[in-house]
Protein backbone atom coordinates (compact mmCIF):
# COMPACT_ATOMS: atom_id res chain seq x y z
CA UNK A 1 -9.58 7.67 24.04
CA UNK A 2 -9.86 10.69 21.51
CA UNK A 3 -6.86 12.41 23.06
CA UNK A 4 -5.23 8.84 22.53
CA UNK A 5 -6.21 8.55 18.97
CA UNK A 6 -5.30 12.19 18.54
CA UNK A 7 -1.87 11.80 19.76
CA UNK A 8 -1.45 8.53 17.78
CA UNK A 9 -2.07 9.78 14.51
CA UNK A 10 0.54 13.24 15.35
CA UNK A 11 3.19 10.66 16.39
CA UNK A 12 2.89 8.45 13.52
CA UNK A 13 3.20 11.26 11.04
CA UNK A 14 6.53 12.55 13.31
CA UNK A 15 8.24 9.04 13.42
CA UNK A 16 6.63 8.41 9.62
CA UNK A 17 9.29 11.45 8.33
CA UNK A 18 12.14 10.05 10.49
CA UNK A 19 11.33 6.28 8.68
CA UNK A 20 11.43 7.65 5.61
CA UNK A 21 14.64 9.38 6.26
CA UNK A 22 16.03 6.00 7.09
CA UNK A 23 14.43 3.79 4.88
CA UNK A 24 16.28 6.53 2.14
CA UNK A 25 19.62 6.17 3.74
CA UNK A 26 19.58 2.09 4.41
CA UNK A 27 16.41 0.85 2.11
CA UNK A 28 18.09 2.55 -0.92
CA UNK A 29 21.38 3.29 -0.38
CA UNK A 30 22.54 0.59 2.16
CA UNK A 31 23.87 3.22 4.82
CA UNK A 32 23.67 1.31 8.40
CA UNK A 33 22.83 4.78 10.08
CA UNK A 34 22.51 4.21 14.06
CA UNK A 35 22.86 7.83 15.04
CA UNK A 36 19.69 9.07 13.40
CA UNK A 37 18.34 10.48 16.77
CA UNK A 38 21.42 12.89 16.82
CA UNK A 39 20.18 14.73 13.55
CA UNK A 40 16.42 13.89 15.27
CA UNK A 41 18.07 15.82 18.29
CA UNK A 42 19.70 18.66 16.52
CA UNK A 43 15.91 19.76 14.52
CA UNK A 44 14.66 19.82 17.70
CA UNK A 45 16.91 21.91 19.59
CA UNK A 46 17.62 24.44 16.74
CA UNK A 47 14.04 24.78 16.21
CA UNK A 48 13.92 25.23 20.24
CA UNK A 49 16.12 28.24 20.71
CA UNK A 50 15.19 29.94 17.04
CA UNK A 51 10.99 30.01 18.61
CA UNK A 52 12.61 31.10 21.40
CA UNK A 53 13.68 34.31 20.02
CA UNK A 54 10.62 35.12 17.59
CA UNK A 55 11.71 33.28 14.47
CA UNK A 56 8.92 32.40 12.47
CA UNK A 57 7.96 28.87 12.79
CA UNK A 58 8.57 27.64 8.81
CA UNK A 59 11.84 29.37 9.32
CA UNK A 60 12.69 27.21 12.43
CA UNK A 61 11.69 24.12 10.61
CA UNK A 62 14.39 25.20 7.44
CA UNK A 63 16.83 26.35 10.09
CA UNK A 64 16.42 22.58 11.72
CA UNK A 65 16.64 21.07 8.62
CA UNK A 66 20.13 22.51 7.03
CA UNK A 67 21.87 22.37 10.62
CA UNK A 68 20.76 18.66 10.78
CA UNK A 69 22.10 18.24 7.01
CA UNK A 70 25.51 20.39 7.97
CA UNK A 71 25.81 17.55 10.90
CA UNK A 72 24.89 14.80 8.24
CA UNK A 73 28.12 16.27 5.89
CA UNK A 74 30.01 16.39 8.61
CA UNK A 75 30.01 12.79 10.22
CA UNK A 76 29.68 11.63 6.71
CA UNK A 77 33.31 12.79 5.78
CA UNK A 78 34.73 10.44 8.66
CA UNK A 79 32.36 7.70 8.51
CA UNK A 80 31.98 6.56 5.15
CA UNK A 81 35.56 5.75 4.69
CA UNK A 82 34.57 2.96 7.52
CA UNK A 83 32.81 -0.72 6.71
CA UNK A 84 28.89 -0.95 7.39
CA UNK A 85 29.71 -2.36 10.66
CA UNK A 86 32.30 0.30 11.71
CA UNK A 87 29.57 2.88 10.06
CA UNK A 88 26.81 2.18 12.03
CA UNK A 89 29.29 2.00 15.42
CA UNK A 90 30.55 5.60 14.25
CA UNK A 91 27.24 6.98 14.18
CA UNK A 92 26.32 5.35 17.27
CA UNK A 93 28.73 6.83 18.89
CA UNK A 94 27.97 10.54 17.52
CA UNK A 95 24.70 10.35 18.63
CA UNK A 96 24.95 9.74 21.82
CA UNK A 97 28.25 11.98 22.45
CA UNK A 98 25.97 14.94 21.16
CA UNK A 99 23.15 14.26 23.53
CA UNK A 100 25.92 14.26 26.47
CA UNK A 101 26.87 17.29 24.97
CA UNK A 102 23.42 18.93 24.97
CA UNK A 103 23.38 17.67 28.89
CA UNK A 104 26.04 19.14 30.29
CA UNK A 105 26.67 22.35 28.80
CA UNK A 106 24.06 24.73 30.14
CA UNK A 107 24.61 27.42 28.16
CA UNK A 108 23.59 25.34 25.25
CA UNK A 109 19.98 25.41 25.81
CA UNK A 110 19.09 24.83 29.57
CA UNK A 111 21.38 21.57 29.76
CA UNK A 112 19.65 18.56 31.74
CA UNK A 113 16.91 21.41 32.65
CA UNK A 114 16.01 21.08 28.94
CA UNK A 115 13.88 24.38 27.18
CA UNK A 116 10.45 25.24 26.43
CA UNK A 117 9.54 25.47 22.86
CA UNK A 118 6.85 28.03 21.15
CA UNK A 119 3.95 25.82 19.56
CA UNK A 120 3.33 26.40 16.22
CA UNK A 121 -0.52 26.77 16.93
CA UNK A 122 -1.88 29.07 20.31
CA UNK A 123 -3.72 27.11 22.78
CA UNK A 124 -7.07 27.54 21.54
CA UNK A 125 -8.98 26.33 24.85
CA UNK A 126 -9.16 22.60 23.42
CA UNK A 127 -6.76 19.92 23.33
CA UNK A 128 -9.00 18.31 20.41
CA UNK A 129 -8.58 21.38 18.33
CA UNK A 130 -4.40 21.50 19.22
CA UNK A 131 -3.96 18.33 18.21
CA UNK A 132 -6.63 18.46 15.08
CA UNK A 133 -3.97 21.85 13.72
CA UNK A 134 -0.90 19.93 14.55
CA UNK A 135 -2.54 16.49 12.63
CA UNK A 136 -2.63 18.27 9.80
CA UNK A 137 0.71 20.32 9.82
CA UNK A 138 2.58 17.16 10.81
CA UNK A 139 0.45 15.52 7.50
CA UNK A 140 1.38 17.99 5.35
CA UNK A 141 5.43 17.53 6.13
CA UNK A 142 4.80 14.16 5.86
CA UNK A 143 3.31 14.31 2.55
CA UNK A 144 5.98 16.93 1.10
CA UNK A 145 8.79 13.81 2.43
CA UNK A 146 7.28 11.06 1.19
CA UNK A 147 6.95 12.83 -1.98
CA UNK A 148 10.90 13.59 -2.42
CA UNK A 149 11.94 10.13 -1.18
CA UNK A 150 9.94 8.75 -3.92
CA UNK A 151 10.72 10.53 -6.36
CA UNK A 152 14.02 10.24 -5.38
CA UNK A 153 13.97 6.19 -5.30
CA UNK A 154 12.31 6.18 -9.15
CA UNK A 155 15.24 8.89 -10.70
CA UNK A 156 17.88 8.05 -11.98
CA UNK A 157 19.48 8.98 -8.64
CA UNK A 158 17.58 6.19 -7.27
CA UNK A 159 19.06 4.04 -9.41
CA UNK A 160 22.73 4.86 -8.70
CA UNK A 161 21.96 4.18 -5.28
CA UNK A 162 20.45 1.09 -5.10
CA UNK A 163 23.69 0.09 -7.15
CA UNK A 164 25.87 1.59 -4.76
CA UNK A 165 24.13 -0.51 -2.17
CA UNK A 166 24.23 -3.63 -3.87
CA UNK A 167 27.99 -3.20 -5.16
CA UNK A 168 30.11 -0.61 -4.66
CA UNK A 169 32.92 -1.73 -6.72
CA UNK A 170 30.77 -2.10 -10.28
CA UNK A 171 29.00 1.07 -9.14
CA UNK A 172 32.33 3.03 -9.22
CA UNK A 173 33.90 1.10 -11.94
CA UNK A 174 30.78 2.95 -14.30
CA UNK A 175 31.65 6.02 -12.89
CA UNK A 176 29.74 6.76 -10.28
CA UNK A 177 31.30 8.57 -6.91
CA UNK A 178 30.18 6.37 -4.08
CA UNK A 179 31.17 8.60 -1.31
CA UNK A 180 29.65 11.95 -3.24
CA UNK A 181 26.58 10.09 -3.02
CA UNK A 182 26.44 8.48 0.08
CA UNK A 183 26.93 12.02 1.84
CA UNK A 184 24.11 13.43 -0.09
CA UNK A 185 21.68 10.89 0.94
CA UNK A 186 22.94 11.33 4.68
CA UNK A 187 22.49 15.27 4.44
CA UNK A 188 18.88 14.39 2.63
CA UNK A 189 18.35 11.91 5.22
CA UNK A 190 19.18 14.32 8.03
CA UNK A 191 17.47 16.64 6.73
CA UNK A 192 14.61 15.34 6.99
CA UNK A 193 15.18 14.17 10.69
CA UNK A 194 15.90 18.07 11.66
CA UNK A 195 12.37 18.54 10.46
CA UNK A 196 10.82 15.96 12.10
CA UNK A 197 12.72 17.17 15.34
CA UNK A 198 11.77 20.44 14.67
CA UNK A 199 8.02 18.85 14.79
CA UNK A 200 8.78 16.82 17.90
CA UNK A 201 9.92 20.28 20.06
CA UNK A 202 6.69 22.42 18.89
CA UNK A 203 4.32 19.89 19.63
CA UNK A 204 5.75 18.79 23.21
CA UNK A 205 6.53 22.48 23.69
CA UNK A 206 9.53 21.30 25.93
CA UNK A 207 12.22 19.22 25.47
CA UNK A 208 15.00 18.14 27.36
CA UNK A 209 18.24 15.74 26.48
CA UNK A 210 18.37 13.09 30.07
CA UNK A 211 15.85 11.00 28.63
CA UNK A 212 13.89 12.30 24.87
CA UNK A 213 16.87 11.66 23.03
CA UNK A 214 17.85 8.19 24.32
CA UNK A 215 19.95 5.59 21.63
CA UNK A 216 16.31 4.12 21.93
CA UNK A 217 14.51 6.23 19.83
CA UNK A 218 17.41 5.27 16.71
CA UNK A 219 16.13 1.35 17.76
CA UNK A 220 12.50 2.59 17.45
CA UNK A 221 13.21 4.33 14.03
CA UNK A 222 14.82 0.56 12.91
CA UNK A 223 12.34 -1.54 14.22
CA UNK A 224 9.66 0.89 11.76
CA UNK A 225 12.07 0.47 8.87
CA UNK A 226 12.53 -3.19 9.53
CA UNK A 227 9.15 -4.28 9.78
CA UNK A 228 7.69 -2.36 7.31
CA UNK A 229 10.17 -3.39 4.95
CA UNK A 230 13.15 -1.46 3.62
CA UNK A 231 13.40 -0.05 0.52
CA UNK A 232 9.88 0.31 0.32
CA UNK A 233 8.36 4.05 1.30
CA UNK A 234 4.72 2.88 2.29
CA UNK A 235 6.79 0.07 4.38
CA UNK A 236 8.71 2.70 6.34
CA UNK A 237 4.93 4.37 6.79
CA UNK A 238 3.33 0.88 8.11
CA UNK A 239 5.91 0.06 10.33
CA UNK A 240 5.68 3.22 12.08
CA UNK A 241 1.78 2.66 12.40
CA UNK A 242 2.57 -0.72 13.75
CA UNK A 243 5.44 0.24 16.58
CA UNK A 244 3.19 3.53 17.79
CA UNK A 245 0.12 1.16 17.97
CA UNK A 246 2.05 -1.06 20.36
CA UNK A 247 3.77 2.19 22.12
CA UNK A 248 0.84 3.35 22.67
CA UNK A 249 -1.41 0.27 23.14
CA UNK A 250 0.91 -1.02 25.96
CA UNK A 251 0.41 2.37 27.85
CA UNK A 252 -3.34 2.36 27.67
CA UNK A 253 -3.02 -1.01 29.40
CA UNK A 254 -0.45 0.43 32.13
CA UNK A 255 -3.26 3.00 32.25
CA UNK A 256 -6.52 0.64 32.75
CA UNK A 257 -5.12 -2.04 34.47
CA UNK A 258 -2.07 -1.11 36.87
CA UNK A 259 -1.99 -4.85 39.08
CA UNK A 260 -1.00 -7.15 35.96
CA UNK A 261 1.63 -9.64 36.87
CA UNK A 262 3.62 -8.50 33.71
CA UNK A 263 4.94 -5.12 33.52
CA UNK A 264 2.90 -3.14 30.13
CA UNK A 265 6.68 -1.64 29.20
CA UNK A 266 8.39 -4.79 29.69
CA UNK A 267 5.22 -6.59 27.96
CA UNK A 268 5.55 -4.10 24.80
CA UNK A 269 9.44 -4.57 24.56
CA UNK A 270 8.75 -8.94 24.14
CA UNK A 271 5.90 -7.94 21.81
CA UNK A 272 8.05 -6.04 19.65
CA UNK A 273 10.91 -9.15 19.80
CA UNK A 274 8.34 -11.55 19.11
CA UNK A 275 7.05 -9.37 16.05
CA UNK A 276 10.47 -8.93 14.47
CA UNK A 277 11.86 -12.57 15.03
CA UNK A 278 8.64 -13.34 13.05
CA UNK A 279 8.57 -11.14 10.70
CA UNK A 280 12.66 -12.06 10.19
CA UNK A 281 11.70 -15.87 9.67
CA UNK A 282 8.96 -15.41 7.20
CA UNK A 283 8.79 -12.13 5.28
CA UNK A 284 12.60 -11.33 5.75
CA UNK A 285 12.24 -8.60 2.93
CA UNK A 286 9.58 -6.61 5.85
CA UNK A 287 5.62 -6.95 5.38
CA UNK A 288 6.17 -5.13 1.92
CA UNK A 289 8.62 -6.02 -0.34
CA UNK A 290 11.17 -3.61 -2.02
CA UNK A 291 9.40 -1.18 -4.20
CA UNK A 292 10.29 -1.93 -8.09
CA UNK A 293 11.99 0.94 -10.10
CA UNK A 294 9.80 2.55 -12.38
CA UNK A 295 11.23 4.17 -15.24
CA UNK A 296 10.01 4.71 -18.87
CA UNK A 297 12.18 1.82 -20.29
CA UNK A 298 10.73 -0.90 -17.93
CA UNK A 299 7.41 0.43 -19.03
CA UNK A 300 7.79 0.07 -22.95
CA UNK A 301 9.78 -3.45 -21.96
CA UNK A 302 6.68 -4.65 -19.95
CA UNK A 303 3.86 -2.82 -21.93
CA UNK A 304 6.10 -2.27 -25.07
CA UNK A 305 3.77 -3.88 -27.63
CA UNK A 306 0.60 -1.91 -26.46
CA UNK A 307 2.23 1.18 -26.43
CA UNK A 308 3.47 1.10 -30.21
CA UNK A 309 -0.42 -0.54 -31.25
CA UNK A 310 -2.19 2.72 -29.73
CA UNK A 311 0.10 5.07 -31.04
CA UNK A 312 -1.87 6.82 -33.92
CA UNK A 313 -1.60 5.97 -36.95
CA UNK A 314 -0.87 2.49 -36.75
């Protein structure tokens, strides 16, 4: 149960980054992105092939990154000229068009074979202490992420895109280039997914395209967002808690008790209905609700008259 807990906490923090990176992209700038495992997808493989040739780890993980953000400018140029609805087909689509890619050209990096991927940490002779080294790399990414998205979602950048998501029209009638932003919050966004991939590949040591980089995993990422409420960073966080805990939870069971009459995988996919049909009727903002902007004018308009009364000399 150690290993289990272990495990838990490693894939949290993984799928915690790739929240965040779509909690930034919908939550604050209203960008229906369903081909986030493709960026997910490209971190992992260009952190696969770099280890595989002696590149330094933290390189890999910066290599993963800006290739996922190149990919992020790219489908951006096409795909923001579409509606939300057309966007989130279009990205869809891209996502699983690269993973056929990855699968049937060989030469790429093993094809359906898939690779093997260096680990960031050598096997020590424990799996406590492997997973203990990658708990607190995978923590320390996370941290470093969380960190920009918020401080993104409180700058003035934050601002214009929370405008931009609720209208476009009075956003660019004050100036402000919707599509400039909207593909810098995708190659943020994607960035960030590259890393997590990056993460993903290092820890699994192997990874291959027939069935880790399914359309699912982009559901997985929006149930997280969706439950834990978009626009709100410790939302994204929660929600990822609360889909691994059932991930996981519902293969412990397959693992105790193998004769129940309802199938643990089939059992976690009606869980995870039930819990978003119920969330959807009665906290449709997500178990946390959109995280206010905090700037230094809301703060003298709210604690205005304080602030002036403590100021010395008065």
């Amino acid at each position: 149960m150690l290993l289990y807990g272990l495990d838990f906490l490693v894939f949290v923090g993984i799928f915690g980054i790739v929240a965040l990176s779509l909690n930034l992209e919908f939550g604050f700038a209203g960008l229906a992105n369903f081909g986030k495992v493709a960026f997910f997808l490209v971190g992992a493989y260009t952190y696969a092939v770099l280890s595989q040739i002696g590149v330094p780890f933290y390189l890999c993980l910066i290599a993963g990154a800006l290739t996922s953000a190149i990919f992020g400018l790219l489908i951006s140029l096409p795909a923001l000229r579409l509606r939300a609805d057309y966007l989130a087909i279009a990205t869809l689509a891209f996502g699983e068009i690269l993973r056929l890619i990855v699968q049937a050209e060989h030469w790429i990096a093993g094809g359906v074979w898939g690779i093997n991927v260096s680990p960031v940490f050598p096997w020590m002779g424990s799996d406590i202490i492997y997973r203990l080294e990658n708990i607190a790399l995978v923590g320390s990414c996370l941290v470093v992420c969380f960190l920009v998205v918020q401080l993104l979602a409180n700058s003035p950048y934050g601002r214009v895109m929370r405008a931009i998501r609720e209208d476009e029209v009075a956003a660019e009638a004050l100036g402000k280039d919707r599509a400039k932003y909207k593909a810098q919050v995708l190659m943020i966004g994607s960035a960030m997914a590259g890393v997590a991939g990056g993460l993903y590949a290092q820890y699994l040591t192997y990874i291959e395209p027939v069935t880790m980089f399914l359309p699912t995993v982009t559901f997985t990422v929006w149930m997280m967002v969706i439950l834990g409420g978009p626009a709100n960073n410790w939302g994204a966080l929660l929600g990822a808690g609360l889909v691994e805990f059932f991930y996981r939870g519902a293969n412990i069971i397959a693992t105790k008790y193998p004769n129940l009459p309802v199938d643990p995988g089939n059992l976690q996919y009606i869980l995870f209905g039930v819990l978003i049909i119920l969330v959807l009727l009665y906290r449709p903002g997500g178990l946390l609700k959109e995280s206010p902007i905090k700037t230094k004018a809301l703060e003298l308009a709210r604690y205005g008259k304080g602030v002036v009364n403590n100021k010395p000399g008065k």
